[in-house]
C-alpha atoms as a PDB file:
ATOM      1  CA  UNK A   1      -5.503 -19.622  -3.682  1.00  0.00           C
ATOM      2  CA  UNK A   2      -3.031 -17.372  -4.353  1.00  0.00           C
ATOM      3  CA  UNK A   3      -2.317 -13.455  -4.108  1.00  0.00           C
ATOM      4  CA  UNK A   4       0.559 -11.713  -6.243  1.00  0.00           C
ATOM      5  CA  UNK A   5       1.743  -8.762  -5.732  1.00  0.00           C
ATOM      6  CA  UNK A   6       3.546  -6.426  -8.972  1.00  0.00           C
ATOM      7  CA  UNK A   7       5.253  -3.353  -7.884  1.00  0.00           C
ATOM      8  CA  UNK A   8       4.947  -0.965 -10.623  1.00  0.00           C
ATOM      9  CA  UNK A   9       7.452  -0.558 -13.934  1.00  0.00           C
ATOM     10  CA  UNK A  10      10.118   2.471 -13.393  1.00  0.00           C
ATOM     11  CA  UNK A  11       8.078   5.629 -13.293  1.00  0.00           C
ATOM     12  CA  UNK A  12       8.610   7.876 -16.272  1.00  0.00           C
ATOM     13  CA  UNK A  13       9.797  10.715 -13.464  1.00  0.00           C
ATOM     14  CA  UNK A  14      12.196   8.578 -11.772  1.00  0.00           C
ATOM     15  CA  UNK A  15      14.829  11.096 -11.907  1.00  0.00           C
ATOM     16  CA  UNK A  16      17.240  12.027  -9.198  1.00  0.00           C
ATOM     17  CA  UNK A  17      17.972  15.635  -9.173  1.00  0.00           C
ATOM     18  CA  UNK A  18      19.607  17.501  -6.290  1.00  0.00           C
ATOM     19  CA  UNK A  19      16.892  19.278  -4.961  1.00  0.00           C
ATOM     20  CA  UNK A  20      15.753  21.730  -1.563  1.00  0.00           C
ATOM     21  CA  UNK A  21      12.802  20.929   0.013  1.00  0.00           C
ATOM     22  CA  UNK A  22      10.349  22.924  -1.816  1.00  0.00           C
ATOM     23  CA  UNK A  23      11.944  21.204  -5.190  1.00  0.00           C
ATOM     24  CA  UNK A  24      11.781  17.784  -3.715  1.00  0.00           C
ATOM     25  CA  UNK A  25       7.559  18.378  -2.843  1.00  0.00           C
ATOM     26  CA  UNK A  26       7.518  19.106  -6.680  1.00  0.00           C
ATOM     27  CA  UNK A  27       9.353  15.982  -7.408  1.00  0.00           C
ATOM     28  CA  UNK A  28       6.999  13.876  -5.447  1.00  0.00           C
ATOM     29  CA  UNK A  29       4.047  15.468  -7.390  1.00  0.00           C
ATOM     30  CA  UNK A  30       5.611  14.770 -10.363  1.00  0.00           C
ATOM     31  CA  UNK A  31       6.310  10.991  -9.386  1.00  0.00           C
ATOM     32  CA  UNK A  32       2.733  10.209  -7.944  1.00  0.00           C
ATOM     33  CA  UNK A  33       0.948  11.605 -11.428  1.00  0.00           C
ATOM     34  CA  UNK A  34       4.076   9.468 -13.646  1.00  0.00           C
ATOM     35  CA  UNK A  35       3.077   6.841 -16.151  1.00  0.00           C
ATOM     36  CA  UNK A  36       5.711   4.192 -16.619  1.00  0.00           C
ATOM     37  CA  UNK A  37       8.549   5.169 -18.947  1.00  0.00           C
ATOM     38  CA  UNK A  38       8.766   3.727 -21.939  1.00  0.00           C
ATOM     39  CA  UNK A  39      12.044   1.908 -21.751  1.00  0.00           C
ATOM     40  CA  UNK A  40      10.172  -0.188 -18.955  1.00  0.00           C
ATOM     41  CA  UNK A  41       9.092  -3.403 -19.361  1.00  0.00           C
ATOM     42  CA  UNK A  42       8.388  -6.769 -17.536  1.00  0.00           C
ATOM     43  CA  UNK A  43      11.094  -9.043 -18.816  1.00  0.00           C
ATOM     44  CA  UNK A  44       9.339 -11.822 -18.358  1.00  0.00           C
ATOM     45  CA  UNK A  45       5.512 -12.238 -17.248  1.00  0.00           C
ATOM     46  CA  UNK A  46       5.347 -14.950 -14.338  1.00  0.00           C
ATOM     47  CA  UNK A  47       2.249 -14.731 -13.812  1.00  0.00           C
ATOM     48  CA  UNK A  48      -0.948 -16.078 -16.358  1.00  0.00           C
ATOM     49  CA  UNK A  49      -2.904 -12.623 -16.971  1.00  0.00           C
ATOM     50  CA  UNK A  50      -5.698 -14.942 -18.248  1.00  0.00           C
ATOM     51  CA  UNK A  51      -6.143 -16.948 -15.124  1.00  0.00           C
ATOM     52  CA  UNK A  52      -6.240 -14.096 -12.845  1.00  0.00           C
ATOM     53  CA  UNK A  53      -8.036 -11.181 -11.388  1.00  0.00           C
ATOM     54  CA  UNK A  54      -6.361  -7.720 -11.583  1.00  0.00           C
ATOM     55  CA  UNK A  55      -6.713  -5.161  -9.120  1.00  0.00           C
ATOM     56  CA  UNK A  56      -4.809  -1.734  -8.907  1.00  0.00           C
ATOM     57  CA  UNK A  57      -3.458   1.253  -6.666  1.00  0.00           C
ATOM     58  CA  UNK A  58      -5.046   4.200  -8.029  1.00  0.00           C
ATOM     59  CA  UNK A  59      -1.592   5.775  -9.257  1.00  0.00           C
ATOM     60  CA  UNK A  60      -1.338   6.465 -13.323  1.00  0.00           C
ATOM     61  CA  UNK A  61       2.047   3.925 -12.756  1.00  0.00           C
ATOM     62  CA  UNK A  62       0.147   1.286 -11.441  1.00  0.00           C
ATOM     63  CA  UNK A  63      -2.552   1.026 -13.630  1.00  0.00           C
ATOM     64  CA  UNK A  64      -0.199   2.239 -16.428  1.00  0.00           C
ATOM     65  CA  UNK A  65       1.691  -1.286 -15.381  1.00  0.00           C
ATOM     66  CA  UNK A  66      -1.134  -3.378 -14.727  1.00  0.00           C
ATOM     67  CA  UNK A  67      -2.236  -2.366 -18.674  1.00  0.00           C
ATOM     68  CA  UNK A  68       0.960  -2.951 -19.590  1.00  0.00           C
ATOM     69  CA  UNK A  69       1.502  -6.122 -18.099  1.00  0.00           C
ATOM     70  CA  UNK A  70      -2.208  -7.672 -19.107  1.00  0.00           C
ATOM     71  CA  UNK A  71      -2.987  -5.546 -21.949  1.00  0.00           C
ATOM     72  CA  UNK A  72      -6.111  -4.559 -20.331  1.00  0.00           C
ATOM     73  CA  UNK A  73      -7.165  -2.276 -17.619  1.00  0.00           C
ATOM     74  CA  UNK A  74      -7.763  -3.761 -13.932  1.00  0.00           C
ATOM     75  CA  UNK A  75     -10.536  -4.993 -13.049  1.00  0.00           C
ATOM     76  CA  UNK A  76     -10.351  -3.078  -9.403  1.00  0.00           C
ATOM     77  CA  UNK A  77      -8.865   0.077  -9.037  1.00  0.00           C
ATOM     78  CA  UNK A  78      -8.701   1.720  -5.369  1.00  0.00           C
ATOM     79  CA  UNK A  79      -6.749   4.159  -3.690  1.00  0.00           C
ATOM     80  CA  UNK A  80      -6.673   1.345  -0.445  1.00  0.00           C
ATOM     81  CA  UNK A  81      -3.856  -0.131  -2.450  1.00  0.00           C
ATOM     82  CA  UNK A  82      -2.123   3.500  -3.071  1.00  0.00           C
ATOM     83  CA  UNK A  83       1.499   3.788  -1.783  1.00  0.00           C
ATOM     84  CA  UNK A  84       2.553   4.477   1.571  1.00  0.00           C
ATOM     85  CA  UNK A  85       2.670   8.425   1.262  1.00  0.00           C
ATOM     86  CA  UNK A  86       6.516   9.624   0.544  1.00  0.00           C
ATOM     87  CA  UNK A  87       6.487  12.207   3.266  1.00  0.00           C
ATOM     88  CA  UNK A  88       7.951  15.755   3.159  1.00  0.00           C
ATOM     89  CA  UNK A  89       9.359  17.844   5.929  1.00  0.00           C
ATOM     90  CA  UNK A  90      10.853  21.713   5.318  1.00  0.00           C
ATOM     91  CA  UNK A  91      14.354  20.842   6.019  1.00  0.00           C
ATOM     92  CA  UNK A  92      17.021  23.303   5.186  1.00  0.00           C
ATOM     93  CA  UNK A  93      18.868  20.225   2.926  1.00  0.00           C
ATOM     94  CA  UNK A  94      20.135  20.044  -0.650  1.00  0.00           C
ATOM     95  CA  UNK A  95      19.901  16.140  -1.441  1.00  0.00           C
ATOM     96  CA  UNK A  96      19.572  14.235  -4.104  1.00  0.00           C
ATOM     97  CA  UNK A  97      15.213  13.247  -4.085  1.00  0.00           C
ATOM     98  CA  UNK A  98      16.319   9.393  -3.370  1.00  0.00           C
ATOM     99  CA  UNK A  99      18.124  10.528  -0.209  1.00  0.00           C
ATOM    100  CA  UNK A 100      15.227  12.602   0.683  1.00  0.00           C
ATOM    101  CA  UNK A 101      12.775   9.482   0.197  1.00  0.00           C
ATOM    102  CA  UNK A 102      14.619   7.613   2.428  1.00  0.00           C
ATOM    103  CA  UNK A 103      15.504  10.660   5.628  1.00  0.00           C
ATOM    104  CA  UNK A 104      11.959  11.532   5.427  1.00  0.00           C
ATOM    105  CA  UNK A 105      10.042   8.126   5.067  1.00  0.00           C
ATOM    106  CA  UNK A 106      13.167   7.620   8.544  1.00  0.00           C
ATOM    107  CA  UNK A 107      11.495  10.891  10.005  1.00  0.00           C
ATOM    108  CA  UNK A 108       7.851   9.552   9.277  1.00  0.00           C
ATOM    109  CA  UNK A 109       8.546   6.110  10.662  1.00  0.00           C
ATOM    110  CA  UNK A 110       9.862   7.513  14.115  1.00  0.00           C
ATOM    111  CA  UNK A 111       6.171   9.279  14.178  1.00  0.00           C
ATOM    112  CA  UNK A 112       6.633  12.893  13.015  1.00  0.00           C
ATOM    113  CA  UNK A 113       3.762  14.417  11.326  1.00  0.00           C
ATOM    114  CA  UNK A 114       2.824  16.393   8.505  1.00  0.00           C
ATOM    115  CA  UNK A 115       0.746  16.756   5.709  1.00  0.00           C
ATOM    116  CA  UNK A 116       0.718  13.269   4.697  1.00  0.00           C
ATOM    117  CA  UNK A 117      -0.943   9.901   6.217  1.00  0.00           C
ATOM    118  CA  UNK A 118       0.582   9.027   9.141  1.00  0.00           C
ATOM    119  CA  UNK A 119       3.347   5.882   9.471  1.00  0.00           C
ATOM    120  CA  UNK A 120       0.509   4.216  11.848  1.00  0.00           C
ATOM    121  CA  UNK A 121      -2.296   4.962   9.637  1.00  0.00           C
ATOM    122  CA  UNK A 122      -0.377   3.489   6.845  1.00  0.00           C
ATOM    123  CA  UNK A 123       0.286   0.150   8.359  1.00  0.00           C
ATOM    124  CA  UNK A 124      -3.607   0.071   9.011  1.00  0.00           C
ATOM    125  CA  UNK A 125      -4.599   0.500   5.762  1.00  0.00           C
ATOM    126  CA  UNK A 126      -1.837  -1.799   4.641  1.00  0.00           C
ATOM    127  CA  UNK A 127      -3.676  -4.759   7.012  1.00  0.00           C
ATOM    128  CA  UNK A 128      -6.894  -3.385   5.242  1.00  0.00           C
ATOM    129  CA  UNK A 129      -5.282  -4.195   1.633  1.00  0.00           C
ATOM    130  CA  UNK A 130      -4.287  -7.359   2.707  1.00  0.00           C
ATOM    131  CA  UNK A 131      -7.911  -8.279   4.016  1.00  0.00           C
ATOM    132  CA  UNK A 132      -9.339  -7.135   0.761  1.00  0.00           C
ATOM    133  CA  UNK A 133      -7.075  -9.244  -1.194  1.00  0.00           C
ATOM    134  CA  UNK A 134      -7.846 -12.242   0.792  1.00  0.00           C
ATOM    135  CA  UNK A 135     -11.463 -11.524   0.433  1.00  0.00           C
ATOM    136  CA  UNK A 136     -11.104 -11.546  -3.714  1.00  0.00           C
ATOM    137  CA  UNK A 137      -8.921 -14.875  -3.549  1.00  0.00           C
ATOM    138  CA  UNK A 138     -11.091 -16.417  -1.542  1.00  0.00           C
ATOM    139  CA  UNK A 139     -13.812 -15.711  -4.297  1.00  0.00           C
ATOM    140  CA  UNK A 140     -11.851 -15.411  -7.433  1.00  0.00           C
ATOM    141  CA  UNK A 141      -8.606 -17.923  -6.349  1.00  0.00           C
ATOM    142  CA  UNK A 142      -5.863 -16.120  -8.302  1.00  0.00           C
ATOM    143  CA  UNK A 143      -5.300 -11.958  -7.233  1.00  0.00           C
ATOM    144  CA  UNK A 144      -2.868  -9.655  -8.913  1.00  0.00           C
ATOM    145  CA  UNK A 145      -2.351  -6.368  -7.160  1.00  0.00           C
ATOM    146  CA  UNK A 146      -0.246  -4.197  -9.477  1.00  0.00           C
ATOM    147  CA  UNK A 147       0.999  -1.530  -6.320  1.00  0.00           C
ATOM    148  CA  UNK A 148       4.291  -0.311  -4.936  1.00  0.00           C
ATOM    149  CA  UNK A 149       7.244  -1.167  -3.455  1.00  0.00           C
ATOM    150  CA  UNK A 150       6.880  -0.159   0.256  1.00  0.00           C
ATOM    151  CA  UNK A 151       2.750  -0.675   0.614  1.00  0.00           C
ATOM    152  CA  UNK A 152       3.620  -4.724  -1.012  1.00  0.00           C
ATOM    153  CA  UNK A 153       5.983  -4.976   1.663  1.00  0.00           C
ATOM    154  CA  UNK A 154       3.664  -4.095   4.584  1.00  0.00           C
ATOM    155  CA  UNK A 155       0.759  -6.032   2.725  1.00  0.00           C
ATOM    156  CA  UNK A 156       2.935  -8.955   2.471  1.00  0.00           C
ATOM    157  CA  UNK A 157       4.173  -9.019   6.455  1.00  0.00           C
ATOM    158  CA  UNK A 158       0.279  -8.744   6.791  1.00  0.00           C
ATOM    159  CA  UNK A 159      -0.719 -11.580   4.379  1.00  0.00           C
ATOM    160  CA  UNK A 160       2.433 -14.149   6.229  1.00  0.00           C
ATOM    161  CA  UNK A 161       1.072 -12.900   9.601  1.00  0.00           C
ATOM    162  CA  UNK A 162      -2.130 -14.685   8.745  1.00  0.00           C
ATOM    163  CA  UNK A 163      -0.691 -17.593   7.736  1.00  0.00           C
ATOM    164  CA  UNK A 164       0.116 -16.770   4.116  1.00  0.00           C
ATOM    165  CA  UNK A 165       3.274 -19.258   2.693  1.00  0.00           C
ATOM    166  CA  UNK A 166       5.918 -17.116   0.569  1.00  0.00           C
ATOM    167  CA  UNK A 167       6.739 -18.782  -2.257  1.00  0.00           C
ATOM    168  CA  UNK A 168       8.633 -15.718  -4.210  1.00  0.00           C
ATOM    169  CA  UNK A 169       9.780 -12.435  -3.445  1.00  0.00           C
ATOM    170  CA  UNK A 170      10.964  -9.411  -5.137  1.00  0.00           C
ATOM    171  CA  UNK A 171      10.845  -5.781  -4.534  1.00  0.00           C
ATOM    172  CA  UNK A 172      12.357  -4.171  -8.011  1.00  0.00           C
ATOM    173  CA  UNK A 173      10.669  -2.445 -10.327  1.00  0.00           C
ATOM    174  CA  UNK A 174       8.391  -4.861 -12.290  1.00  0.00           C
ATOM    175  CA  UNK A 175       9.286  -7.342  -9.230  1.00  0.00           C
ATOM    176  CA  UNK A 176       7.325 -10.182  -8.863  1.00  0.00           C
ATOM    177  CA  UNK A 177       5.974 -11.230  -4.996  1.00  0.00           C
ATOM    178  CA  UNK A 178       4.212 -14.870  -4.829  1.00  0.00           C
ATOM    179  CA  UNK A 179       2.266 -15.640  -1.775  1.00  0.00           C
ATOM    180  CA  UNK A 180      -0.400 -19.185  -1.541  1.00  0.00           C
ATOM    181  CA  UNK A 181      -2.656 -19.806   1.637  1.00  0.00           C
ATOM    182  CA  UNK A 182      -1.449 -22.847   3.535  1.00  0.00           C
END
């Protein structure tokens, strides 16, 4: 058996304007409804789309890449595999939006609310994804989960914590994560 996980191509909204607070909640928007821009594509395709089983965050990007990548649409689609939410506080900051990912997602981690799903409730769901995936393997051998870059990480801690054996890792766009049960 084996589960893959595919973090999304570059999102056509990947942009990193300095923004305020108010301008980096629009930016978020505008990344969580992006398609993949067109200049991005899987150099090369590691993994047989005809052997396996396809399954999808609910984000246009990752079903926009799972299309892309098998030239069909997933077979699963579910907002469990969704990305860890990119939280936003009202700070009085002008940042680029990259440096505002990374102070709030800091700010979310160390428990502050908002908005958003919690950092805990995250995790959970992230052990939930990984469950679900191992459920599908276990009937359908070979899993693809076309998702994101910080929800594959937590989903792959949670697949080696149950004795998963990593066999390739990568967290870029279009990256490539190989796991196999022991």
């Amino acid at each position: 058996m084996e589960i893959v996980l595919i973090r999304h191509g570059k999102p056509a909204s990947a942009d990193n304007p300095v923004v305020n607070a108010a301008e980096y909640t629009k930016w978020v928007r505008r990344y969580n409804l992006s398609d993949v821009a067109t200049n991005s594509r899987p150099v090369n395709k590691a993994v047989n789309q005809k052997l396996c089983y396809a399954v999808s965050s609910d984000f246009k990007r990752a079903i926009h890449s799972a299309h892309i990548y098998t030239g069909k649409p997933p077979e699963i689609i579910s907002e469990l595999f969704r990305e860890m939410e990119i939280p936003r506080y009202k700070l009085p900051l002008t940042l680029k939006a990259i440096t505002w990912v990374y102070l709030c997602r800091v700010i979310w981690m160390f428990g502050f609310k908002g908005p958003f799903e919690s950092y805990r409730l995250a995790k959970n769901r992230a052990e939930l994804a990984a469950d679900k995936l191992i459920d599908l393997a276990r009937v359908k051998d070979n899993v693809v989960l076309f998702g994101h870059g910080y929800l594959n990480f937590y989903i792959r801690k949670a697949l080696m914590k149950k004795g998963w054996r990593l066999k390739s890792k990568s967290n870029a766009f279009w990256g490539v994560t190989s796991l196999e049960s022991k």
